[in-house]
Protein backbone atom coordinates (compact mmCIF):
# COMPACT_ATOMS: atom_id res chain seq x y z
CA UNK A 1 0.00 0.00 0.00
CA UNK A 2 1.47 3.89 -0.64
CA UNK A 3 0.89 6.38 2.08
CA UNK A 4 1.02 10.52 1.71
CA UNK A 5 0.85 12.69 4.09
CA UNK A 6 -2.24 14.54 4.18
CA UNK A 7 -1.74 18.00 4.12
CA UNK A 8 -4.43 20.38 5.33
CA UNK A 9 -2.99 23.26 3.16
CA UNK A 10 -3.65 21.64 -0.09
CA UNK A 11 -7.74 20.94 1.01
CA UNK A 12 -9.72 23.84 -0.85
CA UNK A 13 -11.20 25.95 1.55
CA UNK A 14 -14.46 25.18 2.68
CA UNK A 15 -15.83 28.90 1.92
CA UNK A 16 -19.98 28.06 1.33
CA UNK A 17 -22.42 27.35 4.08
CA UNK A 18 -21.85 23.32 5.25
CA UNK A 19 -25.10 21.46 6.60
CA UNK A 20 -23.31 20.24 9.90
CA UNK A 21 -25.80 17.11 10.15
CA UNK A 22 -27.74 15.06 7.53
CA UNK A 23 -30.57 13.47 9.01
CA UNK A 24 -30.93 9.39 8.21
CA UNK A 25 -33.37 7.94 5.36
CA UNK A 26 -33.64 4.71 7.07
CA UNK A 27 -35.54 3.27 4.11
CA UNK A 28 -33.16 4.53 1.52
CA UNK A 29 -29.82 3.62 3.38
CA UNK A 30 -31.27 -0.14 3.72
CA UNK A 31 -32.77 -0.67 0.54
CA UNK A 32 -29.34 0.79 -0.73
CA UNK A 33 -27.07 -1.26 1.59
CA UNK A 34 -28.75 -4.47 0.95
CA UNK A 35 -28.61 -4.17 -2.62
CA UNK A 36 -24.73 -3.34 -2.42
CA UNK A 37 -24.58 -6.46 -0.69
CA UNK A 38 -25.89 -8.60 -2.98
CA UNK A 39 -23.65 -6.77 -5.87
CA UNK A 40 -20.54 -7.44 -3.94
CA UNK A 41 -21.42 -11.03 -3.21
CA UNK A 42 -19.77 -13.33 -4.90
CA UNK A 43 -16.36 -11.23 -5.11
CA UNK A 44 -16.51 -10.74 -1.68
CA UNK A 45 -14.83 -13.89 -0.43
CA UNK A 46 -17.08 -14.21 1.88
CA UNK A 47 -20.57 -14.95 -0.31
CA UNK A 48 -22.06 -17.18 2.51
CA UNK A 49 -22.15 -14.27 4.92
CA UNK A 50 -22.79 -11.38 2.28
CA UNK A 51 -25.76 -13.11 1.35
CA UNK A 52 -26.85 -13.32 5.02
CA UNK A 53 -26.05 -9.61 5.07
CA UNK A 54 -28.02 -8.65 2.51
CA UNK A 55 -31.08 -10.94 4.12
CA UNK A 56 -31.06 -9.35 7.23
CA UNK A 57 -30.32 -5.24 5.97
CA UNK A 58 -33.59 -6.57 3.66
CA UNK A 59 -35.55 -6.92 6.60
CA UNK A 60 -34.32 -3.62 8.27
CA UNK A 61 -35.57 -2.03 4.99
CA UNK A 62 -39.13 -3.61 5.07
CA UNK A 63 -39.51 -2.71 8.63
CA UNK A 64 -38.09 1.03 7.92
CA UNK A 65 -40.77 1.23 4.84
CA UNK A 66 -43.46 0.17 7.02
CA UNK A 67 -44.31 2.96 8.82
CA UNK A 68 -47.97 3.04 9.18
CA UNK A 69 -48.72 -0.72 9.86
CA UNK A 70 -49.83 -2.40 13.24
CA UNK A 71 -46.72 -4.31 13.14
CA UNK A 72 -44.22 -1.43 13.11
CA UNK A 73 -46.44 0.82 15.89
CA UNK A 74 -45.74 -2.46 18.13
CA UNK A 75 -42.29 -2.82 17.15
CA UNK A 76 -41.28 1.31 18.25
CA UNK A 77 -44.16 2.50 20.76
CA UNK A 78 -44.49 5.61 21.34
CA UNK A 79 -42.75 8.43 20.89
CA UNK A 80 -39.63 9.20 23.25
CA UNK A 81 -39.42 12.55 24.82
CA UNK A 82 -35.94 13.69 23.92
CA UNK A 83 -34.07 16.73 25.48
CA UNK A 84 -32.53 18.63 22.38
CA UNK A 85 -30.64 20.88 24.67
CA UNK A 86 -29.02 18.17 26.25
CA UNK A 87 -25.74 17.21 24.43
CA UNK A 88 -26.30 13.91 22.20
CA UNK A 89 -30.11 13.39 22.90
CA UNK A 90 -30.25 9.63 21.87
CA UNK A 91 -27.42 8.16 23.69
CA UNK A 92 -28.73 5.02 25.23
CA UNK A 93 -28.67 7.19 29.11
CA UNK A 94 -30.26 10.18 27.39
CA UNK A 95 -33.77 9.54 27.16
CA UNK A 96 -36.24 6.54 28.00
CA UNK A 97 -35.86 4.12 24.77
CA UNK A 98 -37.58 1.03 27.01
CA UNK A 99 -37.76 -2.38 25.45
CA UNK A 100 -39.85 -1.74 22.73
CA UNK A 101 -36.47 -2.15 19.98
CA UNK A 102 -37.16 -6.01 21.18
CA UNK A 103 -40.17 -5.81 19.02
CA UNK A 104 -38.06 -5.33 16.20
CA UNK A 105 -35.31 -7.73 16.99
CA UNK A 106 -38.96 -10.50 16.89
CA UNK A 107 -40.11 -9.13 14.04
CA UNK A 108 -36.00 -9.76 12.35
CA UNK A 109 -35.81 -12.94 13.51
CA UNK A 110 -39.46 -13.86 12.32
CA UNK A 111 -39.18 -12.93 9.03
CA UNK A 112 -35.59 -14.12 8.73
CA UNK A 113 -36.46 -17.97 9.79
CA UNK A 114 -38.60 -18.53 6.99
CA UNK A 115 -35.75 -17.08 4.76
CA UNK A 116 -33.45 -19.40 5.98
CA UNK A 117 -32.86 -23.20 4.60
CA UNK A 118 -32.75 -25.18 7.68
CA UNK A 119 -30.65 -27.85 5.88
CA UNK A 120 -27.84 -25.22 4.50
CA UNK A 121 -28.08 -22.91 7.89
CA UNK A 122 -28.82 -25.44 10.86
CA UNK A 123 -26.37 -23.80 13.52
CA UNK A 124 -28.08 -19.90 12.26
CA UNK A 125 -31.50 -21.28 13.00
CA UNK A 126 -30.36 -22.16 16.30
CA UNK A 127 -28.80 -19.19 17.61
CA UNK A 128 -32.25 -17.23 15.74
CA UNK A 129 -34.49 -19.18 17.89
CA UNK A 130 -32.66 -19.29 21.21
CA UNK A 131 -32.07 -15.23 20.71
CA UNK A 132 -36.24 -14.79 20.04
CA UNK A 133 -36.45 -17.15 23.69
CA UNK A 134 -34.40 -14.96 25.55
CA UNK A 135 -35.62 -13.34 28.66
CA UNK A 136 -36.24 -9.85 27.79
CA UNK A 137 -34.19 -8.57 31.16
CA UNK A 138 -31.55 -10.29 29.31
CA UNK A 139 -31.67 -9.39 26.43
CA UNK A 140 -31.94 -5.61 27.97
CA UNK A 141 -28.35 -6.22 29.36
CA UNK A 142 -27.42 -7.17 26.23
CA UNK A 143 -28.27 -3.93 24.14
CA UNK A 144 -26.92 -1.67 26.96
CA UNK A 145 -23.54 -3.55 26.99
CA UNK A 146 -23.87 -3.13 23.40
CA UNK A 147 -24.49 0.84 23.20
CA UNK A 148 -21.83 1.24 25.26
CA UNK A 149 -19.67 -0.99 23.21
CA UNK A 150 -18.75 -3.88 25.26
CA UNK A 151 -19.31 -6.23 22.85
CA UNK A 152 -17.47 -8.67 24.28
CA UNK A 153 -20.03 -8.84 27.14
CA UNK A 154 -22.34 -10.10 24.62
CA UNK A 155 -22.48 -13.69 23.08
CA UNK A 156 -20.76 -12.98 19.45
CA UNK A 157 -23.60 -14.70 17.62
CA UNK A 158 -26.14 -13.33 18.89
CA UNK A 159 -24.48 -9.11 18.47
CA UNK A 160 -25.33 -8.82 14.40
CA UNK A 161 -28.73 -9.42 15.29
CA UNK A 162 -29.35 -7.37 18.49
CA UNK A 163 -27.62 -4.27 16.56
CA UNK A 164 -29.22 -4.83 13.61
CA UNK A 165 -32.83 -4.64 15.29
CA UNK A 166 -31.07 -1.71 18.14
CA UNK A 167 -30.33 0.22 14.44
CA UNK A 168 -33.78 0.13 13.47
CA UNK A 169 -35.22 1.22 16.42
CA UNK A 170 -32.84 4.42 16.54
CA UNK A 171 -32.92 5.75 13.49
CA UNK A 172 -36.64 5.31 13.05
CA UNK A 173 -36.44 8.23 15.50
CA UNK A 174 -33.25 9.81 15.14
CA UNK A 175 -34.26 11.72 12.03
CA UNK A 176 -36.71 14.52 13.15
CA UNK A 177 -34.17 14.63 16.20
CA UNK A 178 -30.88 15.29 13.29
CA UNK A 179 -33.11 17.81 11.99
CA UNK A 180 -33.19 19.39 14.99
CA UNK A 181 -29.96 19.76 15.73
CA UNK A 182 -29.06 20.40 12.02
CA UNK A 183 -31.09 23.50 12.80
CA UNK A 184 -28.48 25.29 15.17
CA UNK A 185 -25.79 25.27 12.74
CA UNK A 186 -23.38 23.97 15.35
CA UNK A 187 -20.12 21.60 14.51
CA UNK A 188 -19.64 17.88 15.91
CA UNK A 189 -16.29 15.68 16.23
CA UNK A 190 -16.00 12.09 16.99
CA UNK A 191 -18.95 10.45 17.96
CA UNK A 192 -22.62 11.03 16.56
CA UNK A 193 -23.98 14.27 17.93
CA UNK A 194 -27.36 12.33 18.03
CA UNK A 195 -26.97 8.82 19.60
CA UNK A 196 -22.99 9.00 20.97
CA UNK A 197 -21.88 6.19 18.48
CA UNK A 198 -18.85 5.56 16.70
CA UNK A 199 -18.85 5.91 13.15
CA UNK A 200 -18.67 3.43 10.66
CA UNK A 201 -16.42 5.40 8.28
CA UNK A 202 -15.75 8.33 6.63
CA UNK A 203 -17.63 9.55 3.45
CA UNK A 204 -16.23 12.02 0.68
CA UNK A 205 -19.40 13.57 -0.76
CA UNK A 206 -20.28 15.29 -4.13
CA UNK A 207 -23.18 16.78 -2.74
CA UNK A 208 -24.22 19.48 -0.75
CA UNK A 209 -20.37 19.45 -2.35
CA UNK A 210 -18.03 17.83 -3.80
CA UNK A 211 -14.89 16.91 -1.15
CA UNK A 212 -17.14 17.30 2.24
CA UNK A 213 -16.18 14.53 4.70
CA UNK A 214 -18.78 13.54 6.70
CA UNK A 215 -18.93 10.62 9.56
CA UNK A 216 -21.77 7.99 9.03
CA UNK A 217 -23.12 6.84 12.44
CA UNK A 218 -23.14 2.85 13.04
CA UNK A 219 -26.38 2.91 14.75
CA UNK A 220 -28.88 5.98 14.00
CA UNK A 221 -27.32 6.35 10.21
CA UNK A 222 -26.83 10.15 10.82
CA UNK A 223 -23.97 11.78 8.86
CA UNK A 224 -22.20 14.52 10.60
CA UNK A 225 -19.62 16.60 8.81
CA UNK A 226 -16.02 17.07 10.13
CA UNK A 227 -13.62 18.93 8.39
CA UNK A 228 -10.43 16.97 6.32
CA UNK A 229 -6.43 16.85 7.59
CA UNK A 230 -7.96 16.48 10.88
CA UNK A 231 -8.27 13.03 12.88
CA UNK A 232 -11.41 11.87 13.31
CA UNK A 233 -10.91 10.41 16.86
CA UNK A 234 -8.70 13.14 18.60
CA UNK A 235 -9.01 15.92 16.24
CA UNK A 236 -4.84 16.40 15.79
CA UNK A 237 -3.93 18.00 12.32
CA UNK A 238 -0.38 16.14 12.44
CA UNK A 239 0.71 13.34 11.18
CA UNK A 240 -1.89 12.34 9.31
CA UNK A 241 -1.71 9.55 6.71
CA UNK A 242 -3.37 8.66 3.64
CA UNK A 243 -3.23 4.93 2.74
CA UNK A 244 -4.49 3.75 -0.50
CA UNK A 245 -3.67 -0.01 -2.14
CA UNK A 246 -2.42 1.41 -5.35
CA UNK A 247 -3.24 5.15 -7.14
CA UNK A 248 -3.94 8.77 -5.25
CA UNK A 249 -6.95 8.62 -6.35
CA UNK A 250 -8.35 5.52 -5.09
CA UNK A 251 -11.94 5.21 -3.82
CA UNK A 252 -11.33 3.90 -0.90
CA UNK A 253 -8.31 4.81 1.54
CA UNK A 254 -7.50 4.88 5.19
CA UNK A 255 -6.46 7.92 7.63
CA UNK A 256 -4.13 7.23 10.31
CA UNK A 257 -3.11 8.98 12.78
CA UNK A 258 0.43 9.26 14.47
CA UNK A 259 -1.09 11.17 17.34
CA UNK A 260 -3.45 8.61 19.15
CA UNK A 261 -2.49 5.43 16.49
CA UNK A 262 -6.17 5.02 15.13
CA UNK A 263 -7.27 5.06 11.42
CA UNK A 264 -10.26 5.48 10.07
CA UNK A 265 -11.51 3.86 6.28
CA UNK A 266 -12.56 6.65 4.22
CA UNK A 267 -14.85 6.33 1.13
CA UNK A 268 -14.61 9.09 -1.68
CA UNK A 269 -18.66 8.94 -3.13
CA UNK A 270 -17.65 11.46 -5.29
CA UNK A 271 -15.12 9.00 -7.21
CA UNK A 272 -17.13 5.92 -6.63
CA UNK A 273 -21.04 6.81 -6.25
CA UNK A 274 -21.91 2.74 -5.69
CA UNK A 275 -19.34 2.58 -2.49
CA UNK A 276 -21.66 2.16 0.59
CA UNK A 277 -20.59 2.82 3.90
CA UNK A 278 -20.89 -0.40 5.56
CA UNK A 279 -20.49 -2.88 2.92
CA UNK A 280 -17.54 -0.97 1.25
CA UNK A 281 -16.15 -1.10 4.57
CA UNK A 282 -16.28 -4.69 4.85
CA UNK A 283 -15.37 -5.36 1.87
CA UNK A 284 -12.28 -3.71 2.02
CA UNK A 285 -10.80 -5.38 5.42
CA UNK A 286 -7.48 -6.43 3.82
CA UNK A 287 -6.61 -2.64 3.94
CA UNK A 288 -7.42 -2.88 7.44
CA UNK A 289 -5.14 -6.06 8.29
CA UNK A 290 -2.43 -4.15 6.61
CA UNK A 291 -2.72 -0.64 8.99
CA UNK A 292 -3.33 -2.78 11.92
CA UNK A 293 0.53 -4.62 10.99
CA UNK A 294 1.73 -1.06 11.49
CA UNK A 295 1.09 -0.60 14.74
CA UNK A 296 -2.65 1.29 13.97
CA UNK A 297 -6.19 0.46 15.50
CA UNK A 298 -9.51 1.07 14.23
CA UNK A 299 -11.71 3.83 16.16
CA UNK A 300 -14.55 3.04 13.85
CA UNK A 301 -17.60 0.45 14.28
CA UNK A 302 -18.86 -1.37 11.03
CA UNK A 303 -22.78 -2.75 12.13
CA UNK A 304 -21.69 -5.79 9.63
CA UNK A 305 -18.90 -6.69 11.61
CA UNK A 306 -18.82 -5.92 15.42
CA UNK A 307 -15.52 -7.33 15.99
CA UNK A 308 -14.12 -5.11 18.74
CA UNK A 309 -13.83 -3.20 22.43
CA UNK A 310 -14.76 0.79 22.05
């Protein structure tokens, strides 16, 4: 892999008025996840689980479109009472998000099941059916371990499929609060200014325009923008790196930093409009292995893969 330093001089001046937060399209980033799943399948390396990827994002899109049925009122209750003036309104101590996100992780696991050939997936259908039997207190222990990313206080087959249904349940609410926020003009930094997550990655935009980085969030979907040559998880502007597996202009490259030794993937949109945040992500992981050999570690969270501590 080559490596440049990325210098903050060269970055053109961000001189027009910057929408600090882009609200989620649950709908939209699910229907287009899924299908970037099933594109990327079979060159993957990993077809087996893409194509379990791309049934289970499938779901998350039907229960996103469903907005006005009896099913989905079930599956998200009522509304939460949020407190905009508090400082990241949807982190998991914020506000009073009950159990209701259990409705979804049923409704995920119900509509998986029939999806799945018992013969070809006999160990999946166990771990589906044991994780719809759990007692909900713990399965409430499980999604706050989760939010506050120990992971590793969860069983690791059952995590896909408790943040999977957690995702859901946030960002069915998290845009009217993003549009909120997006209101006050004001600038974020590491984590989501809506729900306190990590992000998955970086994303180089074309539009509002082109060469805007903004941070996707790994569980509401929110994009929040953060200005380039800067670190994404302590906010130095030296030594920064650029990795990229062969040209400058590659669509997908890592930033490291020499400050605090994380890296973050970052996807330029603008050279590759099918990359999607999650998928491209995954898809990319040898770039990861490599950075990691050099002493780097990943301060992002990829809802595909939730492989490690926060």
């Amino acid at each position: 892999m080559s490596t440049a330093i990325l210098d903050a001089e060269k970055i053109p001046a961000q001189k027009l008025e910057i929408k600090t937060l882009i609200p989620a399209d649950p709908k939209a980033i699910y229907q287009f996840r899924a299908a970037r799943l099933a594109e990327l399948a079979e060159e993957s390396g990993l077809p087996d689980y893409f194509r379990l990827l791309n049934l289970l994002v499938s779901v998350q899109a039907r229960l996103a479109t469903e907005t006005n049925g009896t099913a989905t009122q079930s599956c998200f209750g009522p509304k939460p009472e949020f407190d905009l003036n508090q400082s990241q309104p949807m982190a998991q101590g914020h506000f009073e998000w009950g159990n209701y996100w259990q409705s979804v992780l049923l409704e995920l696991v119900s509509d998986l099941l029939p999806r799945l050939m018992p013969k070809n997936a006999p160990e999946l259908t166990v771990v589906l059916k044991e994780l719809a039997s759990t007692e909900p207190e713990i399965l409430q222990q499980y999604a706050q371990a989760m939010l506050l990313g120990h992971f590793a206080d969860v069983p690791a087959k059952y995590t896909l499929f408790i943040w999977a249904a957690l995702s859901v349940y946030w960002s069915h609410w998290a845009t009217d609060v993003a549009m909120a926020l997006a209101k006050t003009g004001e600038g974020h930094k590491t984590l989501c200014p809506v729900c306190g997550s990590h992000p998955v990655a970086s994303v180089i935009k074309e539009q509002p325009r082109a060469g805007l980085r903004y941070l996707h969030c790994s569980l509401c979907e929110t994009q929040w923008h953060q200005i380039r040559a800067e670190c994404t998880s302590c906010g130095e502007d030296k030594g920064v790196f650029l990795w990229a597996e062969t040209e400058t202009k590659a669509a997908v490259r890592i930033e490291s930093c020499d400050t605090c030794k994380g890296y973050t993937k970052m996807l330029f949109t603008d050279i590759n409009s099918k990359l999607e945040v999650a998928v491209d992500d995954l898809a990319t992981l040898l770039m990861d292995q490599y950075v990691v050999e050099q002493g780097y570690l990943a301060t992002t969270v990829n809802p595909l893969l939730l492989a490690h501590e926060q």
